[in-house]
Protein backbone atom coordinates (compact mmCIF):
# COMPACT_ATOMS: atom_id res chain seq x y z
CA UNK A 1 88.16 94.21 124.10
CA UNK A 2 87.28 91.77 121.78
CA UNK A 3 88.46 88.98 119.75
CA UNK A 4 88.65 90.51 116.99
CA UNK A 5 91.28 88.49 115.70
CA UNK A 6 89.58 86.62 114.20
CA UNK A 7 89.94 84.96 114.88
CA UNK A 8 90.72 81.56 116.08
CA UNK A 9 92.00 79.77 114.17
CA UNK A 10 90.95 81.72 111.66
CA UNK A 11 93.55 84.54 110.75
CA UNK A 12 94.30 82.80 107.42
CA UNK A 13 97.63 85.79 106.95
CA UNK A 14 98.63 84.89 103.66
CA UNK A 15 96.05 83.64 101.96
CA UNK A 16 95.80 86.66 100.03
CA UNK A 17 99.52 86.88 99.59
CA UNK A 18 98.96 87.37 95.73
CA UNK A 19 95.99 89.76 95.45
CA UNK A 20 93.71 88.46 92.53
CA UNK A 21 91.99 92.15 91.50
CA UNK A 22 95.44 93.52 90.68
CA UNK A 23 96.08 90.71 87.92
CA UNK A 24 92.73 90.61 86.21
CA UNK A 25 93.99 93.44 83.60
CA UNK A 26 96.04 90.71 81.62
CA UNK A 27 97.28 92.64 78.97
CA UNK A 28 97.96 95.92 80.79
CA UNK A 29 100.57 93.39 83.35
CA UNK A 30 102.08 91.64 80.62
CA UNK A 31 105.76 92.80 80.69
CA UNK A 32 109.35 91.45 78.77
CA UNK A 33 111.42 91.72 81.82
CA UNK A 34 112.97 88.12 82.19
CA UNK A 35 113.96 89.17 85.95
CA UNK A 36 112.07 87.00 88.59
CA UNK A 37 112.59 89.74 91.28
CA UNK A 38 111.24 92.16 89.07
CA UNK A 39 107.84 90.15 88.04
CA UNK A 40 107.82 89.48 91.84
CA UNK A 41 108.16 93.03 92.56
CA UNK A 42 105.57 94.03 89.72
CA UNK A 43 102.58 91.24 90.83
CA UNK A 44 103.04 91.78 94.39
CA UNK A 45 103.04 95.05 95.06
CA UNK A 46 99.62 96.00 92.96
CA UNK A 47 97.83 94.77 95.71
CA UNK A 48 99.85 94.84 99.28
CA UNK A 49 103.67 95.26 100.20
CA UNK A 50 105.89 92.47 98.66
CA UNK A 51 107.27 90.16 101.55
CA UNK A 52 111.04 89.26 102.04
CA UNK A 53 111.53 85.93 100.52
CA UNK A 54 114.03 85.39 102.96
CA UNK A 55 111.01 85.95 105.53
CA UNK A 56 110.03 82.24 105.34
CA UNK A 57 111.62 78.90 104.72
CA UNK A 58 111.97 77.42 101.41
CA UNK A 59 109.85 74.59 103.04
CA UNK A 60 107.18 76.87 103.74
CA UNK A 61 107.03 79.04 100.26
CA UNK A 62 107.32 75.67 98.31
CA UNK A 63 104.72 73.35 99.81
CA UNK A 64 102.20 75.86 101.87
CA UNK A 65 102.40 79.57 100.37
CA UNK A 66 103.23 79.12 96.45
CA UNK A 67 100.24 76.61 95.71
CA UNK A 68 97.89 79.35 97.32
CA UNK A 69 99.96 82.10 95.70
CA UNK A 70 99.50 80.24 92.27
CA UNK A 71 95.61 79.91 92.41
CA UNK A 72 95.55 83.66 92.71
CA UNK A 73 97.01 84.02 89.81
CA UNK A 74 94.88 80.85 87.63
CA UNK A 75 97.42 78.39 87.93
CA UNK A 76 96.58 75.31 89.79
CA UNK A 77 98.99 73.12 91.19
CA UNK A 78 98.10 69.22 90.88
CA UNK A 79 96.37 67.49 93.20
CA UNK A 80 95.48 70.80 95.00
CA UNK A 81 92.40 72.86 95.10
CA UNK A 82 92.34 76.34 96.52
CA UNK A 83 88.88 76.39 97.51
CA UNK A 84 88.88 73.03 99.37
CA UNK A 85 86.63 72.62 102.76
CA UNK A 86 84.17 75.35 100.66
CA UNK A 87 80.75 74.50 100.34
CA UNK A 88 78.65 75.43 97.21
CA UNK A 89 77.63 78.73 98.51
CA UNK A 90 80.55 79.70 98.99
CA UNK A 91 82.82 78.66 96.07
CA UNK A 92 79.72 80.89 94.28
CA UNK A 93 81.03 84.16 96.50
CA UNK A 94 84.18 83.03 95.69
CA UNK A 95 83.73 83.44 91.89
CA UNK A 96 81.15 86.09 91.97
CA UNK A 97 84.33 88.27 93.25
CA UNK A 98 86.64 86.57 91.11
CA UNK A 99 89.10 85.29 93.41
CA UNK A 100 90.46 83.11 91.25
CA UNK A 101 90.68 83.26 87.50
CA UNK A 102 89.36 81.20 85.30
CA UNK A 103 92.62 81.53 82.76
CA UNK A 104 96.28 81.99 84.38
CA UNK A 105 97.13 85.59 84.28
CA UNK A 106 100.98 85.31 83.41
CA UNK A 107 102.63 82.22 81.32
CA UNK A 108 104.13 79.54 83.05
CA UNK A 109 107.49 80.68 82.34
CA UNK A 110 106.83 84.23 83.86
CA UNK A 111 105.29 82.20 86.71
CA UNK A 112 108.34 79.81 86.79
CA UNK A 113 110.70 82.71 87.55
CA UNK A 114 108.87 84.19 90.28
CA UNK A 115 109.43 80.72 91.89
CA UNK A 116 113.00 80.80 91.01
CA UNK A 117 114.00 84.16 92.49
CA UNK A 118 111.92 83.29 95.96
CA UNK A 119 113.28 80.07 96.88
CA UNK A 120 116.75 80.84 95.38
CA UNK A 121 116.67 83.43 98.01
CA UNK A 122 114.38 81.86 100.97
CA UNK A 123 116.70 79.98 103.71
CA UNK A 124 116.66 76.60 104.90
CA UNK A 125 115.61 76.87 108.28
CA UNK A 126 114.96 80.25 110.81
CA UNK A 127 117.25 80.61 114.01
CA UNK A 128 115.70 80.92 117.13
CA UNK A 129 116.65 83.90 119.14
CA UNK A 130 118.53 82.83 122.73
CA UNK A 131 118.73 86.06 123.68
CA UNK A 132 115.10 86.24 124.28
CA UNK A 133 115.20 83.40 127.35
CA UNK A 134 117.44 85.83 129.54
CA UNK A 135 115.78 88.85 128.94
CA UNK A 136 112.45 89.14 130.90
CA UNK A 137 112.63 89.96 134.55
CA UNK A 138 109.75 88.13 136.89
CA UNK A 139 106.86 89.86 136.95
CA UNK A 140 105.65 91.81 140.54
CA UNK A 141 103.81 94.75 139.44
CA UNK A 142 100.83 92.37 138.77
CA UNK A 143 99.19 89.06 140.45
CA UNK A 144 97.34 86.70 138.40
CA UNK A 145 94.07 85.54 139.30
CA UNK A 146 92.34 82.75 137.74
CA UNK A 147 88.25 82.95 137.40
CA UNK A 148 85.94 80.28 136.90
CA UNK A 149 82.80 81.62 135.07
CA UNK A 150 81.12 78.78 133.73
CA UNK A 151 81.27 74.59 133.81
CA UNK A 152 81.91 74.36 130.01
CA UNK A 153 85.29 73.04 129.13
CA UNK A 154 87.33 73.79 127.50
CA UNK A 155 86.96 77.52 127.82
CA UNK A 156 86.70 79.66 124.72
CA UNK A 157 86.07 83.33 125.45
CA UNK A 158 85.60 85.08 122.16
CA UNK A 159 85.00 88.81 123.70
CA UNK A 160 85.43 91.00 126.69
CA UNK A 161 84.60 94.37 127.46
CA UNK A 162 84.14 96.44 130.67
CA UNK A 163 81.68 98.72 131.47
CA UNK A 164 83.21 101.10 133.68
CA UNK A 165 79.50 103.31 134.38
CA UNK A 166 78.86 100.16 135.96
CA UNK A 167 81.27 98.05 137.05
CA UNK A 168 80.72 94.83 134.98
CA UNK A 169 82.65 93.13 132.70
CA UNK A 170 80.82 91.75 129.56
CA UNK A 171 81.97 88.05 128.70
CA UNK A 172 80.87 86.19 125.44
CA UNK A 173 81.96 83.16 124.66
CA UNK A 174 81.87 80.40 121.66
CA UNK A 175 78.88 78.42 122.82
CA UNK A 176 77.03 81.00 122.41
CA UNK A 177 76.83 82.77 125.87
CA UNK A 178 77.43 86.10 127.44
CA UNK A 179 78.26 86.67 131.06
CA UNK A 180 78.11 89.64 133.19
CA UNK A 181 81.05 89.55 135.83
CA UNK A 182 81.55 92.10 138.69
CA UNK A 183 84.54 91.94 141.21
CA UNK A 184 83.66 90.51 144.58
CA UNK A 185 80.35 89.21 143.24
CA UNK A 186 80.77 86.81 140.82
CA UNK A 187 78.74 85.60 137.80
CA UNK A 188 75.87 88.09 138.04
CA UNK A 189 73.56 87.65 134.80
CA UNK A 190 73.86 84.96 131.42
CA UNK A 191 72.31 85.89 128.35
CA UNK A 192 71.77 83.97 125.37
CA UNK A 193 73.31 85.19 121.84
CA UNK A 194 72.79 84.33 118.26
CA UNK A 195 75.83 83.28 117.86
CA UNK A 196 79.72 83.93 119.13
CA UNK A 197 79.85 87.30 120.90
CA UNK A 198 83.10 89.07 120.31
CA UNK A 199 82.81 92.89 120.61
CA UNK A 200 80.27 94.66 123.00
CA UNK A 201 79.71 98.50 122.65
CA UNK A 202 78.08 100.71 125.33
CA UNK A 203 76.22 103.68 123.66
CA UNK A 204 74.28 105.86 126.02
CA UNK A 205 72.64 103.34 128.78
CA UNK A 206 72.07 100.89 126.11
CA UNK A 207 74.71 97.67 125.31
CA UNK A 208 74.98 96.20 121.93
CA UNK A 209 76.66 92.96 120.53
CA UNK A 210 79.01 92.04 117.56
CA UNK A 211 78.18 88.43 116.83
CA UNK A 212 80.35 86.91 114.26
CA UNK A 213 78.14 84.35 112.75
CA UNK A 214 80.55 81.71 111.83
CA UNK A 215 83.85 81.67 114.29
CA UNK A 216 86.03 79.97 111.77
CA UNK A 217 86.78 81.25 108.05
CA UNK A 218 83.79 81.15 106.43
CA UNK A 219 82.45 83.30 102.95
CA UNK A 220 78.93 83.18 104.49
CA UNK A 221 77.54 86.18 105.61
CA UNK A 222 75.87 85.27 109.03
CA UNK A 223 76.75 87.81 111.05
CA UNK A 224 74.62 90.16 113.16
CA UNK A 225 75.11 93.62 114.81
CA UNK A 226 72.08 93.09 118.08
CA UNK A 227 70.48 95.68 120.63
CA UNK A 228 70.23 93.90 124.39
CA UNK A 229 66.37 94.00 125.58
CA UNK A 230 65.19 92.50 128.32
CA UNK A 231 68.04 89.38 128.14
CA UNK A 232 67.32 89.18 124.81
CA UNK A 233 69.47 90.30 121.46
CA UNK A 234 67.64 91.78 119.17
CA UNK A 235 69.12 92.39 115.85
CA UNK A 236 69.75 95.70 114.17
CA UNK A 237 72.36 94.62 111.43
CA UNK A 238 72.03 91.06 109.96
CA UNK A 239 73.64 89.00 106.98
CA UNK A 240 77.17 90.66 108.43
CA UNK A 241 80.88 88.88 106.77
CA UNK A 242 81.90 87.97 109.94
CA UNK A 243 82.61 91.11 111.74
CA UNK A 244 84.91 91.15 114.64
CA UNK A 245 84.53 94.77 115.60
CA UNK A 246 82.09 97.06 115.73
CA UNK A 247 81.61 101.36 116.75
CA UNK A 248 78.61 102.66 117.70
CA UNK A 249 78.75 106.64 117.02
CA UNK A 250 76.75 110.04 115.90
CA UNK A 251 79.27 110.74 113.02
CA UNK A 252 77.56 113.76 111.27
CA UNK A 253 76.14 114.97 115.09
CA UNK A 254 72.29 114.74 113.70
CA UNK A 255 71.31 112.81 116.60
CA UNK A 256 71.19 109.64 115.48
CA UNK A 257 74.33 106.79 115.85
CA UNK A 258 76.02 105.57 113.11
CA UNK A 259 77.46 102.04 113.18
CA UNK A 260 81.00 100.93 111.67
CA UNK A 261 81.24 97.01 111.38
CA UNK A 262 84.88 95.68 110.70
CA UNK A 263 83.67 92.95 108.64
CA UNK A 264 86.60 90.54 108.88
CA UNK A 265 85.42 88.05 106.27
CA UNK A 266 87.61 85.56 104.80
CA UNK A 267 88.11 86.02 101.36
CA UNK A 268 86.57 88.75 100.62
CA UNK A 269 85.43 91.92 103.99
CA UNK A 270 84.83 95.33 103.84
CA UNK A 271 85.39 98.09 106.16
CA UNK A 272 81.40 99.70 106.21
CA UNK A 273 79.03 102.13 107.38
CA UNK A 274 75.57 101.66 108.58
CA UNK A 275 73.49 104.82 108.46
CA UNK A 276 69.51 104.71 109.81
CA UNK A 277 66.87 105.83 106.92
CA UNK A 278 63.87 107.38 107.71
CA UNK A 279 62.01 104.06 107.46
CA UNK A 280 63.89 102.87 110.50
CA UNK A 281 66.11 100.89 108.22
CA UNK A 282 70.05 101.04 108.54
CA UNK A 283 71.53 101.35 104.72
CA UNK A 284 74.96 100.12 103.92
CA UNK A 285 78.12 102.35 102.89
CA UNK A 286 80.76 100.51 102.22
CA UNK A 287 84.25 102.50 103.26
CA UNK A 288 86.82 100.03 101.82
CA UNK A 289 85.59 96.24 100.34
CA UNK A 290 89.04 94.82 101.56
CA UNK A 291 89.08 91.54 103.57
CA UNK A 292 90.48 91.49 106.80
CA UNK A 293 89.34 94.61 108.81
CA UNK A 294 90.01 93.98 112.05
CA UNK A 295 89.93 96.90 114.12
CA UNK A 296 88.75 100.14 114.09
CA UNK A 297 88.74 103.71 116.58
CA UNK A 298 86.47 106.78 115.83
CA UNK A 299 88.50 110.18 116.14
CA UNK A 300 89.19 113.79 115.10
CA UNK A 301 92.64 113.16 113.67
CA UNK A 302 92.74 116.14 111.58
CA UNK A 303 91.43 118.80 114.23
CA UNK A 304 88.51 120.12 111.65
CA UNK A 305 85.46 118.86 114.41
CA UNK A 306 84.90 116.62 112.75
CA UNK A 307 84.70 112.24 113.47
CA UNK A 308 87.32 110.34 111.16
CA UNK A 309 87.72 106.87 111.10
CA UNK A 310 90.94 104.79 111.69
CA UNK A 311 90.77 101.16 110.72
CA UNK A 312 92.92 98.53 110.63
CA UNK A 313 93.29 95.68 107.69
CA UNK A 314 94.71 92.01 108.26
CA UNK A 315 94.75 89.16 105.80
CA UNK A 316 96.28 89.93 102.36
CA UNK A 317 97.14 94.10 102.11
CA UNK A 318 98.23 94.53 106.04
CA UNK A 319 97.14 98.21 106.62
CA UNK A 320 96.18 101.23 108.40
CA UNK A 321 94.05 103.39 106.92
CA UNK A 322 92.56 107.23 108.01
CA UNK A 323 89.10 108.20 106.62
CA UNK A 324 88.52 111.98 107.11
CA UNK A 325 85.21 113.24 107.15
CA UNK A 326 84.74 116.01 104.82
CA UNK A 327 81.09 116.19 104.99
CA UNK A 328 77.89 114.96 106.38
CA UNK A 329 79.00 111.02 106.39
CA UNK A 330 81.40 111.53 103.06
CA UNK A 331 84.98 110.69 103.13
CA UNK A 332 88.48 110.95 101.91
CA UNK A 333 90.44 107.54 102.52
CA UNK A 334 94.22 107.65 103.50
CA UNK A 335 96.83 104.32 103.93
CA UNK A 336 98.67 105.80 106.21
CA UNK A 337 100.59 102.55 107.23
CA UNK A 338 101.37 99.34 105.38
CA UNK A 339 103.20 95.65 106.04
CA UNK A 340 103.76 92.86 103.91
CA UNK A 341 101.39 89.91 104.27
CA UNK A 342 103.57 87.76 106.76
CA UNK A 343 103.67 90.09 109.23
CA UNK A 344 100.45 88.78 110.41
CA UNK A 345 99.05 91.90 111.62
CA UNK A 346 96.81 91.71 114.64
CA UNK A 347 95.58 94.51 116.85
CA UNK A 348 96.11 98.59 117.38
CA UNK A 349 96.13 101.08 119.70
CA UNK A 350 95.90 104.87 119.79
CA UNK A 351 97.79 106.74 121.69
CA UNK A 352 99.81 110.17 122.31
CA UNK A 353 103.06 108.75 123.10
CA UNK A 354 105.29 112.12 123.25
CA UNK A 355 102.62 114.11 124.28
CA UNK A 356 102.71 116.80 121.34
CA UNK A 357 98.95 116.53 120.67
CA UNK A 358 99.19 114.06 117.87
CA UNK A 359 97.80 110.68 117.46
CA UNK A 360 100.69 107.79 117.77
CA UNK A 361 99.96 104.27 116.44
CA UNK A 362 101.19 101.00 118.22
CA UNK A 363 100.64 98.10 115.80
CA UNK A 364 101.55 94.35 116.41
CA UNK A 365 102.23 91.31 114.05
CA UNK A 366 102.29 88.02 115.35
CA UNK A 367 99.42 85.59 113.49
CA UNK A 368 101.03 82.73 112.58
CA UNK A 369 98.21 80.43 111.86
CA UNK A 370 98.01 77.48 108.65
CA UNK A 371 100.29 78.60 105.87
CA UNK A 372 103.36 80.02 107.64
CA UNK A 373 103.50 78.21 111.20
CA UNK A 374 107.40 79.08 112.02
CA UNK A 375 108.99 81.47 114.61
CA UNK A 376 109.48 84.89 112.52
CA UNK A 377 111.97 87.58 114.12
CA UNK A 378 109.73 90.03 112.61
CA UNK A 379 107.02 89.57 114.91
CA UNK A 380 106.34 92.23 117.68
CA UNK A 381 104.82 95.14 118.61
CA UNK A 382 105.86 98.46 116.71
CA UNK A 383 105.43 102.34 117.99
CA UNK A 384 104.47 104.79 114.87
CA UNK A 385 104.90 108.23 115.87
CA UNK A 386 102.77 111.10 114.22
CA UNK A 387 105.07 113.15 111.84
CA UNK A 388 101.79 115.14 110.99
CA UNK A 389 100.72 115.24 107.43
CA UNK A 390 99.96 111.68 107.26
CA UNK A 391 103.09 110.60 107.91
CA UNK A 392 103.60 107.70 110.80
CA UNK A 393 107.72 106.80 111.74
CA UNK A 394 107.93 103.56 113.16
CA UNK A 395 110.50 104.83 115.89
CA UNK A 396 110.11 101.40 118.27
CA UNK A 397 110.23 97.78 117.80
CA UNK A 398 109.95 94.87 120.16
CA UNK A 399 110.23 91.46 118.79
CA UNK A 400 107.77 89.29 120.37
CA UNK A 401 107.16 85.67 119.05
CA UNK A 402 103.03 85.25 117.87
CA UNK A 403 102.16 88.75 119.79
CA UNK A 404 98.63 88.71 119.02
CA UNK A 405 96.52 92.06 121.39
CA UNK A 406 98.29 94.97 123.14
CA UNK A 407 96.96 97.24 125.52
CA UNK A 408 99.18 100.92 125.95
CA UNK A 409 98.63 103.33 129.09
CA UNK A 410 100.26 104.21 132.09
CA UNK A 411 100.23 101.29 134.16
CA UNK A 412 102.72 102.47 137.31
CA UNK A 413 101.50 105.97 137.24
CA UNK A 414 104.77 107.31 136.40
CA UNK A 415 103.42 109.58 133.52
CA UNK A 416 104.64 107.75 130.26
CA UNK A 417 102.85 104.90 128.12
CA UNK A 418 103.78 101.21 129.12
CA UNK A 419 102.55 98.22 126.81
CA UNK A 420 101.67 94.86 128.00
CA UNK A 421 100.51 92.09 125.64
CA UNK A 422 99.43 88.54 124.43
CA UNK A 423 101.10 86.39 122.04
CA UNK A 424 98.41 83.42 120.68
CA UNK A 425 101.76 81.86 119.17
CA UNK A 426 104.73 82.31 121.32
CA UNK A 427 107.58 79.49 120.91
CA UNK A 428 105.74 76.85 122.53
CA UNK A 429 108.61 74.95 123.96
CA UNK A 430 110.84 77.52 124.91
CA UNK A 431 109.10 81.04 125.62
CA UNK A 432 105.30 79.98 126.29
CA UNK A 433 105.41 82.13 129.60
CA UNK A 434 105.99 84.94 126.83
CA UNK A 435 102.25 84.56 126.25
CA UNK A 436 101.90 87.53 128.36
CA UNK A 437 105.00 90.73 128.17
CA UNK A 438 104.75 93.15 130.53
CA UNK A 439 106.73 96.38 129.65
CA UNK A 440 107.57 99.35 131.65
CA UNK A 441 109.13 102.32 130.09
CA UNK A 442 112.02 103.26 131.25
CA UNK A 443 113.09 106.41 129.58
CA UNK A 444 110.68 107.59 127.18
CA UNK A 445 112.63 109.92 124.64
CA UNK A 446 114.72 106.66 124.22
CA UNK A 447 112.24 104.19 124.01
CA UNK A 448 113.56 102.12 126.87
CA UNK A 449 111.57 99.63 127.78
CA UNK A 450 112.26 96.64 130.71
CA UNK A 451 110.08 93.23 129.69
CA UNK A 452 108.37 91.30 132.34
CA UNK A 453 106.58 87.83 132.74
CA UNK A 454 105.03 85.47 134.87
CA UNK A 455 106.45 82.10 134.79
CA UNK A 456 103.48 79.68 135.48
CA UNK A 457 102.43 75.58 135.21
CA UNK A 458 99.60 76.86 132.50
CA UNK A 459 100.71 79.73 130.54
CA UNK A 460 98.31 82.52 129.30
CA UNK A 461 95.91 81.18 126.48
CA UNK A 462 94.31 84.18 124.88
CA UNK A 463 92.90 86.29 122.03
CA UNK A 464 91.15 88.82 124.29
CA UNK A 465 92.76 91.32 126.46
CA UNK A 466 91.38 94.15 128.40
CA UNK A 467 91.73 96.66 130.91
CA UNK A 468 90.41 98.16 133.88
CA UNK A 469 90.14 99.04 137.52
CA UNK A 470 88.40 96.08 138.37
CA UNK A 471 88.89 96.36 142.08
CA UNK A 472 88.17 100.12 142.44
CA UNK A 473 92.22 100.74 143.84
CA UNK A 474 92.92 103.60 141.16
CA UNK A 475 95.11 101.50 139.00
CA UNK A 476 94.58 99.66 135.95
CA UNK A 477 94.45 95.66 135.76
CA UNK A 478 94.47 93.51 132.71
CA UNK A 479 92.12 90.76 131.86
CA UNK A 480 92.41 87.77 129.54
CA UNK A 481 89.56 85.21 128.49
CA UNK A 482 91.15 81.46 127.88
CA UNK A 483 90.95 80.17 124.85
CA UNK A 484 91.79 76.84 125.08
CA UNK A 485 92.13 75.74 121.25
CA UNK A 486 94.82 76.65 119.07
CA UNK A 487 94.98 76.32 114.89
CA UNK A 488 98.66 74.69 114.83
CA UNK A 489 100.58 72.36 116.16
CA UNK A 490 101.22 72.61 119.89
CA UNK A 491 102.78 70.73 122.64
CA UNK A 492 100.32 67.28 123.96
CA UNK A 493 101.09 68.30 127.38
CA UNK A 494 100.45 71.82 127.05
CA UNK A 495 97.52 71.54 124.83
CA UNK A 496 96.09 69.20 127.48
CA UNK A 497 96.51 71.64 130.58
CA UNK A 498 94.63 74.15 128.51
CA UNK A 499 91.81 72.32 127.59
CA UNK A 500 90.95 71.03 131.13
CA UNK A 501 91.23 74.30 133.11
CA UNK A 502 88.23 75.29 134.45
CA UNK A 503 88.82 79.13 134.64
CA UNK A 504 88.17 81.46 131.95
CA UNK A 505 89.28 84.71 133.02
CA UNK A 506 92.64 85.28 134.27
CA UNK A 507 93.31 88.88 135.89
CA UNK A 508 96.45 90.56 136.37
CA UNK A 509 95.80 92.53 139.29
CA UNK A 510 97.63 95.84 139.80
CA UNK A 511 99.92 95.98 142.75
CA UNK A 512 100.65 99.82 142.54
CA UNK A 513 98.28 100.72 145.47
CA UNK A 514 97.85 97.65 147.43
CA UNK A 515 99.36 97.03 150.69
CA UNK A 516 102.80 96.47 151.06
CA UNK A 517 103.31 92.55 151.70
C-alpha cells in the first residue's frame, strides 16, 4: 500500500474547516438568530460535520484555525494571507473555484459571535492520557527487520505494494525511484519514474504507477497515471491533482479497464473516472469534485453483479462515500459515513468483521499536521459494522495518538480480524514506540482487543504499510517504508536518528510458524 496520505507533510486537515461553496448563496444564509452556536451550527454543517470546539485549544482555534476559517468565509485577518507560499498559477485555480470570496459572506458581528461561542467553549490546554504508557504488552508475535535498499539518506518511501504472482515488493520513493525487492535476494531491478511513486496496481501481467506530481500541497495538476514498458513509465493519464491512489478495473465487464484516480489535491480534488474512447483516448468522469480523496476499493456492496465504488475523503468534509453502479459506468452516490474536520481522517479498510456477509468499515483519524499540531483523544482507529441499508454503527474505538495506515486480517490464524497500525504523529516524547500497535482480538463479539509494541532506539517512521507473506511461511508480515521527515515539530534527537538511518524498509516478520526459539 501506498502513501496515500498524502501525504507528507501535506495532509493540510483543516484547511477546509469552513467550506467556501456552502456560503456563496449570501442571501439564502443570511439569518436573525443572534446565537453564536447556532450560526456555528448553520455555516458549518453545509459543507462537513461541525467539530467540538472543545476539540482544540483556545490557542489553536485563535491563532492557527480561525484566520483560515475566516478567509473561507471573505474576511481577512491582518497581516495574514490565506493563499501565502501560492504561486500565480495557482492563486488563479484558487479563484477560478472560488475558494475564497471576494466580499465576506456574513457581517462582522455574525462573524464575531461564531468566535465568541468557540473559544468561550474551547479549553486551555488538552490532558495527556497516562493510562496509555501501561497499557501495551511487548511485542513477540513479530520481529523487526531493518532493510537497506538504497544509499540515499534520509529515506523517504512514498509507496509500497507487493506482488504476490510474483513475489516482489514494489518500492517508490521521493527521489524519484522505484525498487523491486524480493526476500532472500535483495534489490533486484530500479526504475526511473516521473515523479514520486506512491500507489502501484497489478492488472493482468501488466504493473502500473500512481505518480503524484508534486509531493507537497500543491493546486498544480502534475500528476500522471503510467504503464511500465521495458523499465520505462509510460503515461496513460497526465495533468492528474495529485492523486495518491489509484484502481485499475473492467467496471461495466466490456473488456476494457477502467481507471479510478483518488485525486487528493489540495484545495480543490475530485474522486474520478477514466473511461478509454474509441480513439484510444481515456475521457474523464468526474464521481465527486471534493478535495481530499484518499482512498478508494472496487466492490459489489449491494449484491446486484454489479462493481460499486467505495472511496474515502480527507481534508475539509471527512467522508465515506458508496457509488452503486446502476448501469453501464452510471452511478448513484451514497455518504455513508462522516467526521468532523479534526479528526484527521487517514486510511480504510474493508472487511467482514462478524462474518454475516456484509461489508464492515475500519476507519482511522490521526493527521495532525500544520494547523492543529496537539495530542487529540479522538484519534484512533474505529470499527463500522454493516447494519445493511446503508447504515454503518461505529461499534469499536481505539484511541491511538497520530494513527495514520491500518492493515485488518487474521494475523495468528485464530479465525477473527486483528488490526495493526502506524501512527505518523504519536506523542513524541512519551509514546513514540506507539508508532506501530499491534492488536490481537481477544473475544470478538466483545470487541476485545490486547495492544502490542516494540520498544526500540529508532521508533517506526512511516506513511506506508503493507502486508504479506514475504518469506513464503503461510503467515502474514507487515512492511513499513521510512520516512524520515516529518511536517511538525519533533524531538532534535529523534528527528536526527531518523534522518541518518540507512534502512528503508522495516519488516515485521510473523512468528506464527517459525521455529520455536
Amino acid at each position: 500500500m501506498n502513501l496515500r496520505t498524502l501525504i507528507l507533510a501535506g495532509l493540510f486537515v483543516l484547511t477546509a474547516i469552513i467550506c467556501l461553496n456552502s456560503f456563496t448563496e449570501k442571501k439564502q444564509l443570511r439569518i436573525n438568530d443572534d446565537d453564536g452556536k447556532a450560526l456555528f451550527i448553520r455555516y458549518c454543517t453545509n459543507c462537513h460535520m461541525a467539530p467540538d470546539p472543545a476539540g482544540l485549544t483556545r490557542e489553536i482555534w485563535q491563532n492557527h484555525v480561525l484566520p483560515i476559517m475566516a478567509s473561507r468565509m471573505g474576511i481577512i485577518y491582518p497581516n495574514y494571507d490565506p493563499l501565502r507560499g501560492l504561486s500565480d498559477e495557482e492563486r488563479a485555480v484558487v479563484k477560478k473555484n472560488n475558494i475564497i470570496p471576494d466580499e465576506p459572506v456574513l457581517t462582522n458581528e455574525e462573524y464575531g459571535k461564531i468566535v465568541n461561542y468557540i473559544l468561550s467553549n474551547a479549553p486551555d490546554s488538552v490532558v495527556f492520557d497516562k493510562k496509555r504508557l501501561i497499557r501495551n504488552a511487548s511485542l513477540k508475535q513479530f520481529e523487526r527487520q531493518d532493510i537497506q535498499i538504497a544509499d540515499k539518506v534520509p529515506s523517504l518511501i512514498t509507496g509500497l505494494e507487493y506482488n504476490a504472482n510474483t513475489n516482489t515488493l514494489w518500492i517508490g520513493d521521493f527521489y524519484k525511484k522505484v525498487y523491486n525487492w524480493q526476500y532472500g535476494k535483495g534489490v533486484t531491478k530500479v526504475i526511473n519514474s516521473n515523479s514520486p511513486v506512491v500507489d502501484f496496481n497489478f492488472y493482468k501481467g501488466d504493473t502500473y504507477f500512481t505518480e503524484i506530481g508534486k509531493l507537497f500541497p500543491t493546486e498544480l495538476s502534475t500528476g500522471s497515471y503510467a504503464q511500465l514498458k521495458d523499465s520505462l513509465s509510460s503515461s496513460l493519464i497526465t495533468d492528474l491533482h495529485r492523486p495518491v491512489h489509484t484502481e485499475i478495473e473492467d467496471l461495466d465487464n466490456d473488456g476494457v479497464p477502467e481507471i479510478v484516480v483518488c485525486n487528493f489535491g489540495n484545495k480543490t480534488g475530485s474522486l474520478s473516472l477514466f473511461k478509454k474512447n474509441k480513439a484510444g483516448k481515456y475521457v474523464e468522469q468526474v464521481l465527486l469534485p471534493l478535495a481530499g480523496a484518499i482512498k478508494c476499493y472496487i466492490k459489489d456492496m449491494d449484491g446486484d453483479g454489479k462493481k460499486d465504488i467505495i472511496a474515502m475523503f480527507s481534508q475539509g468534509d471527512e467522508s465515506v462515500w458508496i457509488f452503486y453502479q446502476k448501469d453501464k459506468l452510471k452511478f448513484s452516490a451514497k455518504r455513508v459515513l462522516r467526521f468532523p474536520p479534526d479528526y484527521g481522517t487517514t486510511d480504510m479498510a474493508l472487511v467482514d468483521y462478524n462474518k454475516d456477509g456484509l461489508v464492515d468499515i475500519v476507519t482511522v483519524h490521526g493527521d495532525n499536521a500544520d494547523y492543529s499540531n496537539i495530542l487529540k483523544a479522538y484519534h484512533g482507529i474505529r470499527l463500522h459494522i454493516n447494519q445493511g441499508n446503508n447504515i454503518f454503527k461505529e461499534t469499536f474505538f481505539y484511541p491511538m495518538y497520530g494513527v495514520t495506515r491500518v492493515l485488518a486480517d487474521d494475523f495468528d490464524k485464530d479465525g477473527d480480524i486483528d488490526f495493526a497500525a502506524t501512527a505518523f504523529f504519536p506523542a513524541f516524547d512519551k509514546l513514540a514506540d506507539e508508532s506501530f500497535v499491534y492488536l490481537e482480538n481477544i473475544d470478538k463479539s466483545k470487541f476485545s482487543f490486547k495492544s502490542y509494541i516494540l520498544k526500540s532506539d529508532v521508533p517506526i517512521k512511516t506513511l506506508t504499510l503493507e502486508t504479506a507473506d514475504i518469506d513464503g511461511d503461510g503467515d502474514l508480515d507487515i512492511i513499513t517504508g521510512n520516512f524520515a521527515q516529518s511536517p511538525g515539530a519533533v524531538p532534535a534527537e529523534l528527528d536526527q536518528k531518523w534522518r541518518s538511518a540507512k534502512y528503508g524498509l522495516s519488516i515485521f516478520m510473523n512468528q506464527l510458524y517459525q521455529p520455536k526459539k
